[in-house]
C-alpha atoms as a PDB file:
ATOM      1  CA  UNK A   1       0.187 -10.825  -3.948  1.00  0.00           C
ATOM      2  CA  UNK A   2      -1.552 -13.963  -5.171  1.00  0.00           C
ATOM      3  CA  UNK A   3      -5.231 -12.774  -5.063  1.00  0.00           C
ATOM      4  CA  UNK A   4      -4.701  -9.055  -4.788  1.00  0.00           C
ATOM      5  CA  UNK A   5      -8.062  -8.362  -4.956  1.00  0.00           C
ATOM      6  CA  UNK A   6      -8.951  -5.799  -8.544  1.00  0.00           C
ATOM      7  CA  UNK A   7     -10.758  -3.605  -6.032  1.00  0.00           C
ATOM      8  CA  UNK A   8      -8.178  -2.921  -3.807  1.00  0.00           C
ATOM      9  CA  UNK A   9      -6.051  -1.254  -6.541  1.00  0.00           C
ATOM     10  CA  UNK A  10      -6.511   2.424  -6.946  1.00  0.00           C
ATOM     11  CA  UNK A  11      -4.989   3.620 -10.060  1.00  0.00           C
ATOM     12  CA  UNK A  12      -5.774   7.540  -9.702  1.00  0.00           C
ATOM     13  CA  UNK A  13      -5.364   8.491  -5.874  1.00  0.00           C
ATOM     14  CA  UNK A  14      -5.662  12.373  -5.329  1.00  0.00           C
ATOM     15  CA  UNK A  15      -4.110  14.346  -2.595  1.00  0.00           C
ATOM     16  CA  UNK A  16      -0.883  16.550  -3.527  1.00  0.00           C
ATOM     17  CA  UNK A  17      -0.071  15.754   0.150  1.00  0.00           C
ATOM     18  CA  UNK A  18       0.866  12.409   1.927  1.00  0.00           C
ATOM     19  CA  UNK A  19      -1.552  12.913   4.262  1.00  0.00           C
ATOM     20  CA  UNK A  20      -4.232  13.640   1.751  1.00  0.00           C
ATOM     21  CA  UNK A  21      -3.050  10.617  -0.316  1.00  0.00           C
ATOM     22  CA  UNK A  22      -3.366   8.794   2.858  1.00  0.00           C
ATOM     23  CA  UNK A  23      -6.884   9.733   3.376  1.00  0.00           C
ATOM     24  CA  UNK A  24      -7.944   9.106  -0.112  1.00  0.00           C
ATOM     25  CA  UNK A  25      -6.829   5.260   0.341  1.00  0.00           C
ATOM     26  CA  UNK A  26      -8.567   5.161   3.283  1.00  0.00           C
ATOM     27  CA  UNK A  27     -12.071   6.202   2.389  1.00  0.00           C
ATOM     28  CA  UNK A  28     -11.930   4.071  -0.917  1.00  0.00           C
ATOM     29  CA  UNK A  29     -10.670   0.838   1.140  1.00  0.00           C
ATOM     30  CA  UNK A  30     -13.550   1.591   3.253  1.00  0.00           C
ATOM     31  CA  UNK A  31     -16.127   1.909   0.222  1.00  0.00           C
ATOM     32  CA  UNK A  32     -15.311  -1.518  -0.645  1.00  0.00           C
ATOM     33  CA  UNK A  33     -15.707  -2.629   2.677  1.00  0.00           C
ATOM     34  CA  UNK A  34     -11.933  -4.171   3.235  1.00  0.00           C
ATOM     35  CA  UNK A  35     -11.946  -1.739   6.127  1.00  0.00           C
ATOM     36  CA  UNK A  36     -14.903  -0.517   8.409  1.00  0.00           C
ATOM     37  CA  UNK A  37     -13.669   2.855   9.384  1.00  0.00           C
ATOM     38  CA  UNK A  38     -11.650   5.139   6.532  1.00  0.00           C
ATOM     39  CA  UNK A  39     -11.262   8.390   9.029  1.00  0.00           C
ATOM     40  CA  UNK A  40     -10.041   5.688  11.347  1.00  0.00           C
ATOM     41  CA  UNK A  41      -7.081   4.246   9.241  1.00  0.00           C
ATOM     42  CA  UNK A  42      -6.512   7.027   7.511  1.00  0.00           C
ATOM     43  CA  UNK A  43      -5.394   8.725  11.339  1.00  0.00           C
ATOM     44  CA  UNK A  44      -3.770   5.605  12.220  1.00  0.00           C
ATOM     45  CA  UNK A  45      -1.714   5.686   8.919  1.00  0.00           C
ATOM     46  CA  UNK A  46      -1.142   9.508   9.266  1.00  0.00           C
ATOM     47  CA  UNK A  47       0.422   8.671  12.804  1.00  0.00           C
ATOM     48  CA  UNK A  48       2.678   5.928  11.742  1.00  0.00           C
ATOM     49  CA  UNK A  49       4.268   7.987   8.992  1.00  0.00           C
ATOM     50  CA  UNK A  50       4.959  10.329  12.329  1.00  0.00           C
ATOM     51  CA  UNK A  51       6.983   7.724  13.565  1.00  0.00           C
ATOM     52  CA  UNK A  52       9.129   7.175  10.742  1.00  0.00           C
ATOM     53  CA  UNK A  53       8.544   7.135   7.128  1.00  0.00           C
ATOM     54  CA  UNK A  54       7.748   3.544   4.901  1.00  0.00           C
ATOM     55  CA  UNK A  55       8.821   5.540   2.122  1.00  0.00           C
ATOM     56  CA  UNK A  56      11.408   2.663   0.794  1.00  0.00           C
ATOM     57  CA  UNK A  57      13.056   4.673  -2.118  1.00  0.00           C
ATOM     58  CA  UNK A  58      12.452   5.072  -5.526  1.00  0.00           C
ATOM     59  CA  UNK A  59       9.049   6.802  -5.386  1.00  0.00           C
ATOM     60  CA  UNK A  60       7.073   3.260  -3.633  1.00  0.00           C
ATOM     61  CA  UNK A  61       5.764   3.437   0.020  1.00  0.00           C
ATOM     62  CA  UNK A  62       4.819   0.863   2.198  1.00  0.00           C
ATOM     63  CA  UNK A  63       2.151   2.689   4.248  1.00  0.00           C
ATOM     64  CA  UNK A  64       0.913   0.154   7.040  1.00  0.00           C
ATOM     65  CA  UNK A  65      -0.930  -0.371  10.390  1.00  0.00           C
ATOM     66  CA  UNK A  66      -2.696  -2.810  12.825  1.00  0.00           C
ATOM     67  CA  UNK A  67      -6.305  -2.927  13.159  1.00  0.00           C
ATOM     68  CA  UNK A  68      -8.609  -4.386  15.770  1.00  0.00           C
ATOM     69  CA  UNK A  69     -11.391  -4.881  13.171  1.00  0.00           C
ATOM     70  CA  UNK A  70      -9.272  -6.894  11.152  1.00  0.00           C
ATOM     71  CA  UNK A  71      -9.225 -11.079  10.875  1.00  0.00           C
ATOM     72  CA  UNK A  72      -7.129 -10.830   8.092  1.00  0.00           C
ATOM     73  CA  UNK A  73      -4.690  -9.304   6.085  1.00  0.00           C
ATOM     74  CA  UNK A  74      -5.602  -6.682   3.451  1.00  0.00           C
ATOM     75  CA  UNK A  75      -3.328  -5.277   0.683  1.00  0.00           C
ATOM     76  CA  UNK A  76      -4.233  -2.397  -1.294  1.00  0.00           C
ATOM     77  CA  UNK A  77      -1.997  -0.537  -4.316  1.00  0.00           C
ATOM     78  CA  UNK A  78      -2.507   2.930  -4.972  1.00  0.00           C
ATOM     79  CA  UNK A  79      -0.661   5.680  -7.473  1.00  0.00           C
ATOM     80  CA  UNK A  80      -0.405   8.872  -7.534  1.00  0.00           C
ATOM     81  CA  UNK A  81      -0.932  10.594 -10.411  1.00  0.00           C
ATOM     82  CA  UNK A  82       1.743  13.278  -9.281  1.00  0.00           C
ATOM     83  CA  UNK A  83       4.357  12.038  -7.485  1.00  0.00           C
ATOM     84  CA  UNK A  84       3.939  12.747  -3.543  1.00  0.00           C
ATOM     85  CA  UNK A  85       6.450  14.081  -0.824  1.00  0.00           C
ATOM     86  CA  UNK A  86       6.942  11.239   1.654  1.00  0.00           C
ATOM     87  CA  UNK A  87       9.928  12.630   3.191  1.00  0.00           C
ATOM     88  CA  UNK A  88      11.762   9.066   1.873  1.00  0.00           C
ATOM     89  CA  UNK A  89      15.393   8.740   2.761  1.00  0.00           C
ATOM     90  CA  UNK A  90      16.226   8.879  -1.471  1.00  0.00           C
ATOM     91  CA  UNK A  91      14.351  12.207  -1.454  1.00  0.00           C
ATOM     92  CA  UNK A  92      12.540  10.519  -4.282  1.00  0.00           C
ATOM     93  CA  UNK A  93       8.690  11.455  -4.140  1.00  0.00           C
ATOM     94  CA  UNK A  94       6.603   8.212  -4.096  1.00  0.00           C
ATOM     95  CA  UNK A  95       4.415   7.377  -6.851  1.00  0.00           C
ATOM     96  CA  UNK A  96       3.220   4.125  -5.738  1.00  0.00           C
ATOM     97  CA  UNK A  97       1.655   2.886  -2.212  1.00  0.00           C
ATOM     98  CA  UNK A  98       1.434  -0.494  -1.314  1.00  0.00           C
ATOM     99  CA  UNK A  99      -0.854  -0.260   1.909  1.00  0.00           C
ATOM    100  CA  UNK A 100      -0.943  -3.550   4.403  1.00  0.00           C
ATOM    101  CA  UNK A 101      -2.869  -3.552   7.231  1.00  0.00           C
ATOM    102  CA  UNK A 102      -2.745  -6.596   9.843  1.00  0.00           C
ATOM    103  CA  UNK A 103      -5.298  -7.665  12.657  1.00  0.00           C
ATOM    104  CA  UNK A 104      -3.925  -6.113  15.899  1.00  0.00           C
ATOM    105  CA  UNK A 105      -3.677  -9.289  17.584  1.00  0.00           C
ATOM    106  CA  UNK A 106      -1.231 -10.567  14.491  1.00  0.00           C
ATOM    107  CA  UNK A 107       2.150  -9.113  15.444  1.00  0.00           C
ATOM    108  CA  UNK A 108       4.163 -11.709  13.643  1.00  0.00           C
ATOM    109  CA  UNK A 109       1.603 -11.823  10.473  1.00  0.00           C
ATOM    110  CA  UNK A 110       2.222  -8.321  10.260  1.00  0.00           C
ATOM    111  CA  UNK A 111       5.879  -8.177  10.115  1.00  0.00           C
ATOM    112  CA  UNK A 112       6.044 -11.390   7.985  1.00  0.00           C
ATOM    113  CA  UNK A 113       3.546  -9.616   5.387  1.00  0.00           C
ATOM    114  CA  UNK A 114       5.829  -5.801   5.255  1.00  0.00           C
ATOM    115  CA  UNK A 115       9.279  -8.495   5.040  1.00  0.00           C
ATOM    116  CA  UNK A 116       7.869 -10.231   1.819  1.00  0.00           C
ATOM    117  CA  UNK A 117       6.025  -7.122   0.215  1.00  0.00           C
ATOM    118  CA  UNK A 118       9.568  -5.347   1.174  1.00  0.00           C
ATOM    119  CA  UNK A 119      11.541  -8.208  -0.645  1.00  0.00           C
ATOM    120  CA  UNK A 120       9.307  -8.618  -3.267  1.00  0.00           C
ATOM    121  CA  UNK A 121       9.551  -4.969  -4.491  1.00  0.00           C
ATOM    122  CA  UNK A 122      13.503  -4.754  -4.344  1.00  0.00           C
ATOM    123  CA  UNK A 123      13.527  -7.684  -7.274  1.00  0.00           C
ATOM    124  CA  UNK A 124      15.158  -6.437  -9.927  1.00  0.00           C
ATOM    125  CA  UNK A 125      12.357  -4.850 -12.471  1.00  0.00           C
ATOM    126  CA  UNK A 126       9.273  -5.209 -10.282  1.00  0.00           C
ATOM    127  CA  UNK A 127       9.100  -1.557  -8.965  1.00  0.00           C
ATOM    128  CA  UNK A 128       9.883  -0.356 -12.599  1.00  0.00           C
ATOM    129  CA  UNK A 129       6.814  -2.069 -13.977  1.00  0.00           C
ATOM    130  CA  UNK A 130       4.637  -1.043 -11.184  1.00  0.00           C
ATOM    131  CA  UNK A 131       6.106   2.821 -11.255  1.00  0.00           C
ATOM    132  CA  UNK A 132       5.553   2.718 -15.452  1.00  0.00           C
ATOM    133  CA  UNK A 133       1.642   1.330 -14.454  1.00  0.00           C
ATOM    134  CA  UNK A 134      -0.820   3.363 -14.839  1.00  0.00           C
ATOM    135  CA  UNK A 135      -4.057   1.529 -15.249  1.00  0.00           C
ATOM    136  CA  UNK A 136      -5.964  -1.066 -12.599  1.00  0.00           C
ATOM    137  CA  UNK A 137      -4.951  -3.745 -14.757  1.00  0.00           C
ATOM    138  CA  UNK A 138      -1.676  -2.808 -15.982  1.00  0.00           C
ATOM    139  CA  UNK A 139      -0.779  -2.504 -11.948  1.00  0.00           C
ATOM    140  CA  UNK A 140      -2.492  -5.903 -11.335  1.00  0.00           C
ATOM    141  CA  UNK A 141      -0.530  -7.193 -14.306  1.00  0.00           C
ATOM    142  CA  UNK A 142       2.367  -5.758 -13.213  1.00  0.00           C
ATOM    143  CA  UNK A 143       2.092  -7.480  -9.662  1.00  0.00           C
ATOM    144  CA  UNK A 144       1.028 -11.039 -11.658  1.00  0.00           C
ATOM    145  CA  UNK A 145       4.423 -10.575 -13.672  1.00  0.00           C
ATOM    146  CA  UNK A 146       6.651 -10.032 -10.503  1.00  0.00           C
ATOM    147  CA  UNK A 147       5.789 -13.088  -9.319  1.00  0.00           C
ATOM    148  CA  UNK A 148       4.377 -11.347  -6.038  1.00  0.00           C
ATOM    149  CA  UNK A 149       4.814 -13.204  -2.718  1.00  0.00           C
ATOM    150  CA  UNK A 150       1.185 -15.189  -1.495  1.00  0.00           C
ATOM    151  CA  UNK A 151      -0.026 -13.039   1.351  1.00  0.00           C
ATOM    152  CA  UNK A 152      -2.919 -13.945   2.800  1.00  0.00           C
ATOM    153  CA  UNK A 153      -5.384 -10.874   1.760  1.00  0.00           C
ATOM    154  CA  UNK A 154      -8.433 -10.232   1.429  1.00  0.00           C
ATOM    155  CA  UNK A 155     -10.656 -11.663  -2.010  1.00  0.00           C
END
């Protein structure tokens, strides 16, 4: 994520459930503005988790959703302090979120963006540094050093 923007990275998210988790994302995406309506993501996130988890294994999630309000992509990180119940297919409770949200009217952006995060985080040693992350900038470092995919997001 060439130009993950510093803001978008949440370091300390608090919940103890996805859902809460989910929410907390949501407001603080729409405190910076990358989003006009938290409550409204954070339901639309809620309900895609309903139809099938983006936990990919190994404690990261790929929590994601179209927006109308949206021109362009946005890509926010997130950890949780305590590891989170995603109901992933490993079991594994997720520590890190990578959130991407796509203009509704992007189909094809959207599915191009979730294919290169998705590829990007099975490279060998790039979910280990961002799992062992605990800081803004050790996560943004962590991203610089896996030579993350250029998706076109927001800053």
């Amino acid at each position: 994520m060439a130009g993950l923007d510093p803001e978008s990275v949440f370091p300390e998210l608090s919940g103890r459930t996805r859902e809460e988790v989910l929410r907390d994302i949501s407001r603080r995406l729409a405190e910076t503005g990358a989003v006009r309506d938290g409550e409204d993501l954070a339901r639309r996130l809620i309900e895609r988790e309903g139809l099938g988890c983006t936990g990919l294994g190994g404690g990261i999630a790929i929590p994601h959703c179209k927006l109308k309000s949206l021109s362009q992509i946005v890509v926010a990180v997130g950890r949780c302090p305590e590891p989170i119940d995603f109901q992933a297919a490993d079991g594994v409770p997720v520590s890190v979120l990578f959130v991407i949200l796509s203009p509704a009217d992007a189909p094809a952006m959207h599915l191009q963006a979730l294919a290169r995060v998705s590829r990007w985080l099975k490279t060998p040693g790039v979910s280990e540094s961002l799992l062992r992350a605990r800081t803004r900038d050790e996560i943004l470092e962590a991203v610089r050093a896996g030579q993350a995919p250029t998706v076109a997001a927001r800053g």
